[in-house]
PDB file of N, CA and C in Angstrom:
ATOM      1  N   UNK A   1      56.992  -1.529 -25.402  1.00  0.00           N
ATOM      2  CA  UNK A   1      55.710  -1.945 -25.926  1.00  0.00           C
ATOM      3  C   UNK A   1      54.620  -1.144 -25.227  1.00  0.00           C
ATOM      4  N   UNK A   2      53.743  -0.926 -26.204  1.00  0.00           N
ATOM      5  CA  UNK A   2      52.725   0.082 -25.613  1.00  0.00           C
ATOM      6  C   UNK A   2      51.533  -0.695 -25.452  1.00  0.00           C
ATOM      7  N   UNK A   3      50.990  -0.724 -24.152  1.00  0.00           N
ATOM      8  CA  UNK A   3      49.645  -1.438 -24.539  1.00  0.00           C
ATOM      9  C   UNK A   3      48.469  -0.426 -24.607  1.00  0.00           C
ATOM     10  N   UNK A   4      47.328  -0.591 -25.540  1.00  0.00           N
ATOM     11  CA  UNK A   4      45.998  -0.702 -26.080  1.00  0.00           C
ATOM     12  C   UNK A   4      45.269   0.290 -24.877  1.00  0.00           C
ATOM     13  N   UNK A   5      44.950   0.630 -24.841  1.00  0.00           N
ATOM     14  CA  UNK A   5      43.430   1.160 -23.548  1.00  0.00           C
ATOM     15  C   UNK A   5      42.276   1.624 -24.167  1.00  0.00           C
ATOM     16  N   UNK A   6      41.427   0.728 -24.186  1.00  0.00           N
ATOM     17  CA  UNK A   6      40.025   0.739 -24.315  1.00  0.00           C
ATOM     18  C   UNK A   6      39.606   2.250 -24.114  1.00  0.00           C
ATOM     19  N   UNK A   7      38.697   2.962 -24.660  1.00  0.00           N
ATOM     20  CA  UNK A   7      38.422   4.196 -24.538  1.00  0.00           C
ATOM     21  C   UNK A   7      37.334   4.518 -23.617  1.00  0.00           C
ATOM     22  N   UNK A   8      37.314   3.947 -23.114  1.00  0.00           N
ATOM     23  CA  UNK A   8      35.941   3.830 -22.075  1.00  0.00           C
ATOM     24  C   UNK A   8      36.281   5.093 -21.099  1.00  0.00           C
ATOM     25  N   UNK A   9      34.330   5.547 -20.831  1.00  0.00           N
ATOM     26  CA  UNK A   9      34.730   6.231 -19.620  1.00  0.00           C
ATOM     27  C   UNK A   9      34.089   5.827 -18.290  1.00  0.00           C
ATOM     28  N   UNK A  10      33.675   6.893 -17.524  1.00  0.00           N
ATOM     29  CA  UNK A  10      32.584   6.171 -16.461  1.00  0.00           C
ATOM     30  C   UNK A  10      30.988   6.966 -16.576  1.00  0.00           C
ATOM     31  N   UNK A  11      31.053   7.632 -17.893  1.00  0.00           N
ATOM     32  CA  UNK A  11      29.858   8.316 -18.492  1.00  0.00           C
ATOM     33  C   UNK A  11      28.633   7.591 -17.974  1.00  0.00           C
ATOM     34  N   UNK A  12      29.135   5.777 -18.696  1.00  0.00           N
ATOM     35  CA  UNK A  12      27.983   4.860 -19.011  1.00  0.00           C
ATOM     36  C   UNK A  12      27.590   4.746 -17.409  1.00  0.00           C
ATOM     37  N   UNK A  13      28.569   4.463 -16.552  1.00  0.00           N
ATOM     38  CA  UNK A  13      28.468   4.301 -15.213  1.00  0.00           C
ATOM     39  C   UNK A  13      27.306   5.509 -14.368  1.00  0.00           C
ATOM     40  N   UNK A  14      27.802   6.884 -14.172  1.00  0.00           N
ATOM     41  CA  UNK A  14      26.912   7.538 -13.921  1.00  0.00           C
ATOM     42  C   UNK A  14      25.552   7.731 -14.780  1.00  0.00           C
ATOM     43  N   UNK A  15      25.515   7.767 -15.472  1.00  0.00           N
ATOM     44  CA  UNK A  15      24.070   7.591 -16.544  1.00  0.00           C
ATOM     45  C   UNK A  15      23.201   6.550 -15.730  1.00  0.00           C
ATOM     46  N   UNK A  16      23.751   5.534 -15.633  1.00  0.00           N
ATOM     47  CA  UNK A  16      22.936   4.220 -14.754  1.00  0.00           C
ATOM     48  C   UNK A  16      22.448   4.389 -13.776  1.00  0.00           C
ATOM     49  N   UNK A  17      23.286   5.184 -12.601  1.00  0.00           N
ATOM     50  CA  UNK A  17      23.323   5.463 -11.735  1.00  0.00           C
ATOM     51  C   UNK A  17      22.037   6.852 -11.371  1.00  0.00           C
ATOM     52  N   UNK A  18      22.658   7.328 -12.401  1.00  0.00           N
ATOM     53  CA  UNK A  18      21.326   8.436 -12.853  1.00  0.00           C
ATOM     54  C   UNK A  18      19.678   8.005 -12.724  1.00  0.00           C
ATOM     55  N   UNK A  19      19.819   6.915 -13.554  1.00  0.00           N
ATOM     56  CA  UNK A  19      18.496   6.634 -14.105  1.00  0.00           C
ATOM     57  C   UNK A  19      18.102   5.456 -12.721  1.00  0.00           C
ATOM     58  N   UNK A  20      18.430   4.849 -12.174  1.00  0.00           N
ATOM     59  CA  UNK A  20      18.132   4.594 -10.837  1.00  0.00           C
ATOM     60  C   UNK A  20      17.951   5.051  -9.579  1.00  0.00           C
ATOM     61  N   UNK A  21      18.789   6.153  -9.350  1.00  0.00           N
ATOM     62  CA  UNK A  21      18.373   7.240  -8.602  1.00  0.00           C
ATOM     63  C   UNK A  21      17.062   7.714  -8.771  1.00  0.00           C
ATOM     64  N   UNK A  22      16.302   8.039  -9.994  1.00  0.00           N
ATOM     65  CA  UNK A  22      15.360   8.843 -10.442  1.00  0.00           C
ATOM     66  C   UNK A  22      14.159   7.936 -10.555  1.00  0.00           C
ATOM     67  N   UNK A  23      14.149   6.535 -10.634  1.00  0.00           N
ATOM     68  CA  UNK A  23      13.439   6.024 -10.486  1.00  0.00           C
ATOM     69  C   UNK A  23      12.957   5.558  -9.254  1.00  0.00           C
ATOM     70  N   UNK A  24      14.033   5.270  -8.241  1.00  0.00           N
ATOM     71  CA  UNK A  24      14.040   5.143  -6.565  1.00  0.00           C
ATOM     72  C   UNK A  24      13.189   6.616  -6.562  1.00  0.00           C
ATOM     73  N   UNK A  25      13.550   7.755  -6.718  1.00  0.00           N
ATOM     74  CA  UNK A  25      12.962   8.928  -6.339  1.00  0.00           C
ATOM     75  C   UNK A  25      11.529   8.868  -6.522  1.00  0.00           C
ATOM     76  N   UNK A  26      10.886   8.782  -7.669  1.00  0.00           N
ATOM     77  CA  UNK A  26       9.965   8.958  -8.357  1.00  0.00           C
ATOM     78  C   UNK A  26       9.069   7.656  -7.647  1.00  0.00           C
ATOM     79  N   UNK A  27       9.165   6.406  -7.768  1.00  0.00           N
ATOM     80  CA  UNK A  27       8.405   5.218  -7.243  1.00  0.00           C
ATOM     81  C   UNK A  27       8.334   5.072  -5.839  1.00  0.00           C
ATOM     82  N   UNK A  28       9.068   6.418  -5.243  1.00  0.00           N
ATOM     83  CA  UNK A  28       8.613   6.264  -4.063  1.00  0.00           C
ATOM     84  C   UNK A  28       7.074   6.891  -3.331  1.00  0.00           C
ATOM     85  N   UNK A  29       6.339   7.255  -4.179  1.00  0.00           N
ATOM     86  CA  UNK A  29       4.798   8.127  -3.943  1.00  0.00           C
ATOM     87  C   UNK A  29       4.146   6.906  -4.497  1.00  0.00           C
ATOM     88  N   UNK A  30       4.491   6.094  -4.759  1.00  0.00           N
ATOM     89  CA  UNK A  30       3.846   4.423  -5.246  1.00  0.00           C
ATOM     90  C   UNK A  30       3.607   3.126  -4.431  1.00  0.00           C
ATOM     91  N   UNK A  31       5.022   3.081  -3.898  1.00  0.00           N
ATOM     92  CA  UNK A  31       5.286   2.385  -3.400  1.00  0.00           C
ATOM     93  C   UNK A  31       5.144   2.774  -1.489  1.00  0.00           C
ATOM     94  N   UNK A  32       4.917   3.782  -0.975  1.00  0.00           N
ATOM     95  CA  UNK A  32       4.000   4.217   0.035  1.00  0.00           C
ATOM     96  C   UNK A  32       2.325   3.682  -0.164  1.00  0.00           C
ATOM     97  N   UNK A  33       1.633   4.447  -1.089  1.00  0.00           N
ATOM     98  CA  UNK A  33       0.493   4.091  -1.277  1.00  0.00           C
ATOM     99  C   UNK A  33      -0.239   2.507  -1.240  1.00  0.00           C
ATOM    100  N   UNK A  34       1.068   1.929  -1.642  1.00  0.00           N
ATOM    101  CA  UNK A  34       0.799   0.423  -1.457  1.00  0.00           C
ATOM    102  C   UNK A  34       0.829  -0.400  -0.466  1.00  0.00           C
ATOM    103  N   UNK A  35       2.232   0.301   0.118  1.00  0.00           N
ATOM    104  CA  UNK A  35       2.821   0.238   1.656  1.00  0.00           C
ATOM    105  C   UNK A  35       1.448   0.321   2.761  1.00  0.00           C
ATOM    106  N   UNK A  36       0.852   1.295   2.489  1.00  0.00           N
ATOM    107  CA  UNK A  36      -0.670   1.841   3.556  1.00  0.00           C
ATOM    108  C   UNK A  36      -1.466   0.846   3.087  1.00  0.00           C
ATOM    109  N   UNK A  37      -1.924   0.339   2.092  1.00  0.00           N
ATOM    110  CA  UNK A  37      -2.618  -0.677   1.359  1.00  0.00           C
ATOM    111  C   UNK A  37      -2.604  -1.754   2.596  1.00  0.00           C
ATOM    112  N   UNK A  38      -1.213  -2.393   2.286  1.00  0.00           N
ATOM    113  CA  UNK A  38      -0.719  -3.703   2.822  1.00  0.00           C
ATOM    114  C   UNK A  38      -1.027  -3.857   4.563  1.00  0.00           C
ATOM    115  N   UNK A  39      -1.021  -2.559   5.460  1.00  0.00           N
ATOM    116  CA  UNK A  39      -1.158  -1.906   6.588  1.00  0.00           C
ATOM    117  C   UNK A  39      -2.359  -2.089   7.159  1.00  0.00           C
ATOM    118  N   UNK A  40      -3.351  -1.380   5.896  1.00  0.00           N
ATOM    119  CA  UNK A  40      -4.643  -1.638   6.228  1.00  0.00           C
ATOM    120  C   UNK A  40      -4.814  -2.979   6.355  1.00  0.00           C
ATOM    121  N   UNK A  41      -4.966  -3.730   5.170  1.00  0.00           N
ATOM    122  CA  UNK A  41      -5.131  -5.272   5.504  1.00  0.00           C
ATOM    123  C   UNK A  41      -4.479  -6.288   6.120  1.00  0.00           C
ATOM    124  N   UNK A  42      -3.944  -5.581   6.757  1.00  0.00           N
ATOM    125  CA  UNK A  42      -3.119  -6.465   7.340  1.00  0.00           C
ATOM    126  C   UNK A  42      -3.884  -6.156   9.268  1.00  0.00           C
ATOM    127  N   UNK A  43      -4.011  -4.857   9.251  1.00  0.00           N
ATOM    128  CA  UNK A  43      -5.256  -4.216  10.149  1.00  0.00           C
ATOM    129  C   UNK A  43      -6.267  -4.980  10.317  1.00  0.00           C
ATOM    130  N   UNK A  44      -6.977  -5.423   9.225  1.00  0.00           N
ATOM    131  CA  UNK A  44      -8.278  -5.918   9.204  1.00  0.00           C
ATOM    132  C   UNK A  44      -8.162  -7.693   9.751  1.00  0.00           C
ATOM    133  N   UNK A  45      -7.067  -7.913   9.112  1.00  0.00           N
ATOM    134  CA  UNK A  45      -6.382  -9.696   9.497  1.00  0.00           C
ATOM    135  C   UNK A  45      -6.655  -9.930  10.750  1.00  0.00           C
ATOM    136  N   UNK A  46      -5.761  -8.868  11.326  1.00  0.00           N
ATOM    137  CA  UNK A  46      -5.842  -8.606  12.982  1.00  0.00           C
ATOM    138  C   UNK A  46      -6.508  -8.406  13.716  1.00  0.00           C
ATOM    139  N   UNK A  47      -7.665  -8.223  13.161  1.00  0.00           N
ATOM    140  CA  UNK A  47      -9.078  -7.724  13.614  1.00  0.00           C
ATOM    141  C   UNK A  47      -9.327  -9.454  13.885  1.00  0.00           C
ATOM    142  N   UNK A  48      -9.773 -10.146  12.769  1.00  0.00           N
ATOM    143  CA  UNK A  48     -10.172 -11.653  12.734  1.00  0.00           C
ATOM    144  C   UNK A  48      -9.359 -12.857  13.521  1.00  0.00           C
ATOM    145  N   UNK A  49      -8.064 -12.255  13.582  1.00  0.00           N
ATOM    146  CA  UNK A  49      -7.543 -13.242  14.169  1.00  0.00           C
ATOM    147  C   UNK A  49      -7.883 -13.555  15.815  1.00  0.00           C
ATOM    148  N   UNK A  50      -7.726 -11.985  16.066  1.00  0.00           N
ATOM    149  CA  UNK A  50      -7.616 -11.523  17.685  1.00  0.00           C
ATOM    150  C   UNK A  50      -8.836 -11.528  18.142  1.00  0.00           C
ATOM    151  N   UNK A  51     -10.120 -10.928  17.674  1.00  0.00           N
ATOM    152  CA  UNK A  51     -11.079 -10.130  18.433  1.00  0.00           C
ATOM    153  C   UNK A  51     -12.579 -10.588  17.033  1.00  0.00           C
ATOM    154  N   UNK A  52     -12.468 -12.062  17.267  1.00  0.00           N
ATOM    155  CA  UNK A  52     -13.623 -12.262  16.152  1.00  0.00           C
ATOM    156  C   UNK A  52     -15.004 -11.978  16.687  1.00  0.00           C
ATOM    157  N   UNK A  53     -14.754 -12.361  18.105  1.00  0.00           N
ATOM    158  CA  UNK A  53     -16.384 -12.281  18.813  1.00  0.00           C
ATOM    159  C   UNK A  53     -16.912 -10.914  19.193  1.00  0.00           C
ATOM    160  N   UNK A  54     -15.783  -9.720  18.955  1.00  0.00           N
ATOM    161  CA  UNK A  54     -15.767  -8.014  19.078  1.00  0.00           C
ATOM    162  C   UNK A  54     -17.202  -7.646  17.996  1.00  0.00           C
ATOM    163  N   UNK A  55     -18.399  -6.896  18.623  1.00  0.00           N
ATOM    164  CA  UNK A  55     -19.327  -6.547  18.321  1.00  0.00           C
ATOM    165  C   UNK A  55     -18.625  -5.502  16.318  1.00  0.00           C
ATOM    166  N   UNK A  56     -19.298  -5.766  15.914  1.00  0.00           N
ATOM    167  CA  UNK A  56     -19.280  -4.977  14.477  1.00  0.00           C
ATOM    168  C   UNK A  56     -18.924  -3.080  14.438  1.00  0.00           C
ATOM    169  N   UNK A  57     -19.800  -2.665  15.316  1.00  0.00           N
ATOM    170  CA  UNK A  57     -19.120  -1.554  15.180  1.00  0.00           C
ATOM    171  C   UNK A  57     -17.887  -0.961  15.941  1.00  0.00           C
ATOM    172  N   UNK A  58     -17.194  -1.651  16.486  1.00  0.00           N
ATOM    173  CA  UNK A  58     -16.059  -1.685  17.698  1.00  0.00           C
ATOM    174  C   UNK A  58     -15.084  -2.104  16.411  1.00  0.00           C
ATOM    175  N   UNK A  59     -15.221  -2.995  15.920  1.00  0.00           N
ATOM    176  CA  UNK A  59     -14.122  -3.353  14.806  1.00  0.00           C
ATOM    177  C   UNK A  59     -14.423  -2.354  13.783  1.00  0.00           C
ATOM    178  N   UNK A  60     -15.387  -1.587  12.910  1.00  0.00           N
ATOM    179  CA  UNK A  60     -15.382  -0.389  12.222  1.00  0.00           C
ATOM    180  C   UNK A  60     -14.571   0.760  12.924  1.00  0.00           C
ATOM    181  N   UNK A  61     -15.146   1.049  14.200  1.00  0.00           N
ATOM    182  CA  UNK A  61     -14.714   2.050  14.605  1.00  0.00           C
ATOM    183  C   UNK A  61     -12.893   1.954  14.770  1.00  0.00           C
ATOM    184  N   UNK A  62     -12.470   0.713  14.894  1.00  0.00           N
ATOM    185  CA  UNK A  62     -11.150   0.222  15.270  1.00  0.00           C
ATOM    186  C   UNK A  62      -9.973   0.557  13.696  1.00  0.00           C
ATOM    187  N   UNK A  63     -10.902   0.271  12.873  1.00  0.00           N
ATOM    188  CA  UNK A  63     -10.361   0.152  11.695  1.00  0.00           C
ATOM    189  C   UNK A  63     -10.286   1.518  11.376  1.00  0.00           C
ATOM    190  N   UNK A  64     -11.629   2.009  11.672  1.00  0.00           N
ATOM    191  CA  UNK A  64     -11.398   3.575  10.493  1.00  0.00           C
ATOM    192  C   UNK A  64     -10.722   4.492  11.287  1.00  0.00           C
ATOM    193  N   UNK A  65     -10.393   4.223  12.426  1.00  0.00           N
ATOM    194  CA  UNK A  65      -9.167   4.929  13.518  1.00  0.00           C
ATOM    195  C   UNK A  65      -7.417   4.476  13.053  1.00  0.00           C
ATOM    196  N   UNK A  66      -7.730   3.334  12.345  1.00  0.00           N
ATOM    197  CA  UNK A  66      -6.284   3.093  11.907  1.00  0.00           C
ATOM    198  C   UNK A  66      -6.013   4.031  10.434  1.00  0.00           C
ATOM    199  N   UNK A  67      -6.887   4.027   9.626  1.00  0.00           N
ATOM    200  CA  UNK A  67      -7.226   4.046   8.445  1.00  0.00           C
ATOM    201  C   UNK A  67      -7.159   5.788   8.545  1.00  0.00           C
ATOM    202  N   UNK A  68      -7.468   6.412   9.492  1.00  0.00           N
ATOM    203  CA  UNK A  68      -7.179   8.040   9.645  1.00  0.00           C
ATOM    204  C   UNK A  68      -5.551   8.100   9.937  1.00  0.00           C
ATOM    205  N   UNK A  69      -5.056   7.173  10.647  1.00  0.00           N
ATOM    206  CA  UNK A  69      -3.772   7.637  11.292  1.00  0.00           C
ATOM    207  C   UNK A  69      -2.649   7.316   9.950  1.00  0.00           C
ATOM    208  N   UNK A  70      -3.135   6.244   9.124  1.00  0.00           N
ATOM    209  CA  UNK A  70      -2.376   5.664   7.834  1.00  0.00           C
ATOM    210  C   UNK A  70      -2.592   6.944   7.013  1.00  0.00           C
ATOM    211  N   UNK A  71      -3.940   7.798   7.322  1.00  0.00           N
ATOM    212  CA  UNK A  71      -3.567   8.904   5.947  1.00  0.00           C
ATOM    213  C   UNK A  71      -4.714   8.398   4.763  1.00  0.00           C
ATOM    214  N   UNK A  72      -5.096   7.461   4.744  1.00  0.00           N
ATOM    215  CA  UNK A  72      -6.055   7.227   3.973  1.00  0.00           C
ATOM    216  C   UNK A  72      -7.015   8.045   3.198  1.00  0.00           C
ATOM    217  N   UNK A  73      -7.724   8.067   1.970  1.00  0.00           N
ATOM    218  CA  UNK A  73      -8.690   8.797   1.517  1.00  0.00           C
ATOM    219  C   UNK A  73      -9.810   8.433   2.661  1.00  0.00           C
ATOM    220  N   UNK A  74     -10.834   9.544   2.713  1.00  0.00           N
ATOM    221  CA  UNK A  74     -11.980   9.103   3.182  1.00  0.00           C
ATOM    222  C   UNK A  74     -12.911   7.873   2.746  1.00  0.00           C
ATOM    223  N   UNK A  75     -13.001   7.535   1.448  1.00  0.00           N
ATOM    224  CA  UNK A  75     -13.760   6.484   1.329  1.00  0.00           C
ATOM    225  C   UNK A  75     -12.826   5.451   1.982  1.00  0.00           C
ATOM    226  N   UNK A  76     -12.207   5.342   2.189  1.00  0.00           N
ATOM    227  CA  UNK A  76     -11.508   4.055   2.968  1.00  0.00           C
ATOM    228  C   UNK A  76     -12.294   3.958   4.561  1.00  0.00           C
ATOM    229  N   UNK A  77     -12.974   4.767   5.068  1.00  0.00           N
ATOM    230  CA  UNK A  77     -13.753   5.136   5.834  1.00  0.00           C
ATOM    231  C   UNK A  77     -15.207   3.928   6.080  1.00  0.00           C
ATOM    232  N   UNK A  78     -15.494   3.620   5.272  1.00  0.00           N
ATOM    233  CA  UNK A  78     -16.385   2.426   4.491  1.00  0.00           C
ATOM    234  C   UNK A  78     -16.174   1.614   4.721  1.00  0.00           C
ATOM    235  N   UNK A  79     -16.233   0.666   5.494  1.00  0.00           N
ATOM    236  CA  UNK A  79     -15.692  -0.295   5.779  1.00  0.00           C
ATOM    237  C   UNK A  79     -16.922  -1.425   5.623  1.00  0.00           C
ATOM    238  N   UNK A  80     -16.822  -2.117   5.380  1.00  0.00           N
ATOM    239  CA  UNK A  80     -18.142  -3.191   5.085  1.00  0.00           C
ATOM    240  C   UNK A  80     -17.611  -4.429   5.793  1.00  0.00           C
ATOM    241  N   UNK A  81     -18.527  -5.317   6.749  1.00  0.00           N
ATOM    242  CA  UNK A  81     -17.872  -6.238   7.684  1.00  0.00           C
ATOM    243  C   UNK A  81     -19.732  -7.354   7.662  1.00  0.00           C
ATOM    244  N   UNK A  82     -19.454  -8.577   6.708  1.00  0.00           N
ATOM    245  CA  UNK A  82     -20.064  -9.593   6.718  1.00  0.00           C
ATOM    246  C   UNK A  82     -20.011 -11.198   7.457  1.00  0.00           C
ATOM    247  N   UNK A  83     -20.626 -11.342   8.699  1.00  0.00           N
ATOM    248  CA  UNK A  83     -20.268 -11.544   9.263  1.00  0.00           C
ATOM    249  C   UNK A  83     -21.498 -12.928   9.340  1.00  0.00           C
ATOM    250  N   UNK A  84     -21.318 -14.555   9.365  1.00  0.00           N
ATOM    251  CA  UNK A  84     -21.903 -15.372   9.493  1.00  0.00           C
ATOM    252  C   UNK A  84     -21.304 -16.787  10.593  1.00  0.00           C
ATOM    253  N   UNK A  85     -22.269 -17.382  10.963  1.00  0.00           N
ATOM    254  CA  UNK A  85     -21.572 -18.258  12.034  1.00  0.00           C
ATOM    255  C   UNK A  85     -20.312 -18.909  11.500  1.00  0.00           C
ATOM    256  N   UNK A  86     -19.685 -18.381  12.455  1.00  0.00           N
ATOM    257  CA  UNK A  86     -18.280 -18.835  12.425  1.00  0.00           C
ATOM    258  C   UNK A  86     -17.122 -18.635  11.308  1.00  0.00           C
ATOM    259  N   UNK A  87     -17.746 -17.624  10.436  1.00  0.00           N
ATOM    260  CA  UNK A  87     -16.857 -16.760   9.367  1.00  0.00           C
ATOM    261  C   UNK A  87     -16.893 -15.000   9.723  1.00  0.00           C
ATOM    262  N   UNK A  88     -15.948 -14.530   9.193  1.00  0.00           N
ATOM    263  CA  UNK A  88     -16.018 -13.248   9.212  1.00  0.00           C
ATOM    264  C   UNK A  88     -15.485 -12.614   7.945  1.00  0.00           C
ATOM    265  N   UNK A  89     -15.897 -11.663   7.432  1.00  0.00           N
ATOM    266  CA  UNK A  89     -15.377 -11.147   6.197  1.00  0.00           C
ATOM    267  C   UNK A  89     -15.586  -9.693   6.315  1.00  0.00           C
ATOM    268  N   UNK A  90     -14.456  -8.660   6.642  1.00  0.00           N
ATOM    269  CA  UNK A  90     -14.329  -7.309   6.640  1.00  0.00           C
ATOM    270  C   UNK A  90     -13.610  -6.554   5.085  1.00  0.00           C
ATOM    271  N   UNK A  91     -13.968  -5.874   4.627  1.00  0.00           N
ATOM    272  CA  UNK A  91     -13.543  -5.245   3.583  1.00  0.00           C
ATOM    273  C   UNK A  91     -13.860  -3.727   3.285  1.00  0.00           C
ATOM    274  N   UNK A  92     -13.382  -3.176   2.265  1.00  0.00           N
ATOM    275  CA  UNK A  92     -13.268  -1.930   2.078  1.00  0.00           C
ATOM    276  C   UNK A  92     -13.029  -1.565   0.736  1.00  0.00           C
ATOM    277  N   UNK A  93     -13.024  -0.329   0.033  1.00  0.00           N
ATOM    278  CA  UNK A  93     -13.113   0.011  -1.233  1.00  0.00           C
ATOM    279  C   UNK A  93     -12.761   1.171  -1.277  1.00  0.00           C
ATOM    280  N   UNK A  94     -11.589   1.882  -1.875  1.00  0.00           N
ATOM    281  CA  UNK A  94     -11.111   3.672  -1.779  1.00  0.00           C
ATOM    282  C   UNK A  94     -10.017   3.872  -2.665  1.00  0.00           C
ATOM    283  N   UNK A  95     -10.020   5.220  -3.484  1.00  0.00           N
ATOM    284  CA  UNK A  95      -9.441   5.334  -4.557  1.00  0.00           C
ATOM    285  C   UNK A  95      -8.345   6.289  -4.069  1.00  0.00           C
ATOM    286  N   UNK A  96      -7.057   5.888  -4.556  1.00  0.00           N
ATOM    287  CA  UNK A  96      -5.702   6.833  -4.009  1.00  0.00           C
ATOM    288  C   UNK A  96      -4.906   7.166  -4.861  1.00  0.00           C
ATOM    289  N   UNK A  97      -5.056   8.568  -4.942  1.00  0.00           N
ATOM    290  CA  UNK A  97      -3.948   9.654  -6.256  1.00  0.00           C
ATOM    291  C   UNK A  97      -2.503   9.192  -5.883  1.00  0.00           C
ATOM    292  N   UNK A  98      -2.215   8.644  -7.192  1.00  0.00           N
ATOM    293  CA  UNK A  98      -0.390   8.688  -6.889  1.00  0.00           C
ATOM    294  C   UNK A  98       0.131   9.652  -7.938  1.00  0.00           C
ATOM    295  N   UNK A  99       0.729  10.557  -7.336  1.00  0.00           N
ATOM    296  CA  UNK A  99       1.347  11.781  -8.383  1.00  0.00           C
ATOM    297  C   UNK A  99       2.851  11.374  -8.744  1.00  0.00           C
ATOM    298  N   UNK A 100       3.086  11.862  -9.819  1.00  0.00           N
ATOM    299  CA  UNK A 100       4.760  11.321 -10.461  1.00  0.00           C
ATOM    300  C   UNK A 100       5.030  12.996 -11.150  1.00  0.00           C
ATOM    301  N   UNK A 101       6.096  13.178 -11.468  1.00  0.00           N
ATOM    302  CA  UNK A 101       6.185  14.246 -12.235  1.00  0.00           C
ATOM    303  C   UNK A 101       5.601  14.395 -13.956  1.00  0.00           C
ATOM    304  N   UNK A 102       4.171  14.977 -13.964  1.00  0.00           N
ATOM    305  CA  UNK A 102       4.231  15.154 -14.960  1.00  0.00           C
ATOM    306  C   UNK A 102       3.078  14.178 -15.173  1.00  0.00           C
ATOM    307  N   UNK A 103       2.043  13.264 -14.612  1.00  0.00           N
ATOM    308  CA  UNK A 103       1.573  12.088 -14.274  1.00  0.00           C
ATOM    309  C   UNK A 103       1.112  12.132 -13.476  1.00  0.00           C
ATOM    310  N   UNK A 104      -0.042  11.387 -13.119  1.00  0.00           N
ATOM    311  CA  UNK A 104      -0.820  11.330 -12.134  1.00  0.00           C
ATOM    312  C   UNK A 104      -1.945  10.117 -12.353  1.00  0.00           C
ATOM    313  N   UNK A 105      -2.105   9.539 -11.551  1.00  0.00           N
ATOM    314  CA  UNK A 105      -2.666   7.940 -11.615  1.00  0.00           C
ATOM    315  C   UNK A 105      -4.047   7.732 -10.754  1.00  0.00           C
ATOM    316  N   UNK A 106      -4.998   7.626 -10.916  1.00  0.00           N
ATOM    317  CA  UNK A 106      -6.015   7.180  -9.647  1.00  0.00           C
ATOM    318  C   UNK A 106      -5.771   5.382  -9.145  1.00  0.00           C
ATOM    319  N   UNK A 107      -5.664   5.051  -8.465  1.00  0.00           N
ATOM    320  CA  UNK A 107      -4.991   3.719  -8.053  1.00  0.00           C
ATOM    321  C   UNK A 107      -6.296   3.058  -7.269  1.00  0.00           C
ATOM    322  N   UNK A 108      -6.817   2.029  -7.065  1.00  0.00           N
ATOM    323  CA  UNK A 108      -8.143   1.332  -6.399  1.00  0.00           C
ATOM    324  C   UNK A 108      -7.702   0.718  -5.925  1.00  0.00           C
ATOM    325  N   UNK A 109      -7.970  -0.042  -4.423  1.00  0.00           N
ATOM    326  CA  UNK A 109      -7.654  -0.595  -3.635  1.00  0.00           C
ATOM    327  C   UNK A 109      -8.696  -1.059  -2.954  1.00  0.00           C
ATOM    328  N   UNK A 110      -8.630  -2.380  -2.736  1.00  0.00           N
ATOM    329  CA  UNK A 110      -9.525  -3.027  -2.061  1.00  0.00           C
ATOM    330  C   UNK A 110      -8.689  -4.186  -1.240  1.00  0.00           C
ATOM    331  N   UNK A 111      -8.738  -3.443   0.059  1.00  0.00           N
ATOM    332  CA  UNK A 111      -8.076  -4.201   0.617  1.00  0.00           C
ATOM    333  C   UNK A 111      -9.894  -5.758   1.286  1.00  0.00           C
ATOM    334  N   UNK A 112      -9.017  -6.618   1.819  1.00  0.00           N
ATOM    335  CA  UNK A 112     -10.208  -7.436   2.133  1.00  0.00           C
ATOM    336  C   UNK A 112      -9.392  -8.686   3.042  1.00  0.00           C
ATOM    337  N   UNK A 113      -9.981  -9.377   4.140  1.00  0.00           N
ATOM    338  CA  UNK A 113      -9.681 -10.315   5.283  1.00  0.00           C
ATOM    339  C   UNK A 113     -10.905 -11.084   5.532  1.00  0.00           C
ATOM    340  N   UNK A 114     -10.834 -12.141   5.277  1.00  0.00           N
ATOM    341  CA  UNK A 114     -11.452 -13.308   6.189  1.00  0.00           C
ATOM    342  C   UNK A 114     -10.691 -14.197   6.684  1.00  0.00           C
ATOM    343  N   UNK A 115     -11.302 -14.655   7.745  1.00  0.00           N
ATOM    344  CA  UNK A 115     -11.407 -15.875   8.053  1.00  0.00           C
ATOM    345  C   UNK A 115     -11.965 -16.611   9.052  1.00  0.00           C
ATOM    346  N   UNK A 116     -12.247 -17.946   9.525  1.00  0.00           N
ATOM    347  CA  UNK A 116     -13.223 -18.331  10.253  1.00  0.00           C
ATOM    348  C   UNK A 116     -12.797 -18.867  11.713  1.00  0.00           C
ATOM    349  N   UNK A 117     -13.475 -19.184  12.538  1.00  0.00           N
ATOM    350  CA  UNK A 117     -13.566 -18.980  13.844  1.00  0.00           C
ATOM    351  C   UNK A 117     -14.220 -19.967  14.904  1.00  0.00           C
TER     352      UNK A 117
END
């Protein structure tokens, strides 16, 4: 008795494999940019949590020293820090090219931290 075998190959298999590879490849100039995003504000958090009573331009200067070493556009440089008894609110505004093959995206980011004290 002979049995049957499905004609399958592992075509479908690498094809998949293909197209995930290429997307890992490709979403990775995306998924950095966001990565630095999350960095920054998460920067600025740290600012409020730790060092709320730190004079205003000591925390600019603190930030846009992180914000050079992350790689940042220059307008990320901008840092805007509103500051009322016993709240603090630091923020920022800067536009970041994400290139893909063939594509190219301007991406906005506003990262932003408060909280009170």
């Amino acid at each position: 008795m002979v049995k049957s075998r499905r004609g399958a190959s592992s075509i479908g298999c690498l094809l998949m494999l293909l197209i995930v590879a290429a997307a890992i490849y490709f979403g990775v100039n995306a998924a950095e940019a966001y990565w630095r995003f999350y960095e920054f504000r998460d920067a600025m958090k740290q600012e409020i949590i730790f060092n709320p009573q730190v004079p205003n331009a000591r925390i600019i200067a603190k930030l846009r020293n992180f914000a050079d070493s992350l790689g940042l556009p220059e307008d990320a440089q901008d840092i805007a820090i509103d500051r009322t008894p016993g709240h603090l609110l630091i923020s920022a505004d800067y536009t970041e090219r994400i290139e893909m093959p063939g594509y190219s995206r301007d991406v906005r980011f506003k990262p932003k931290a408060e909280g009170s004290f």
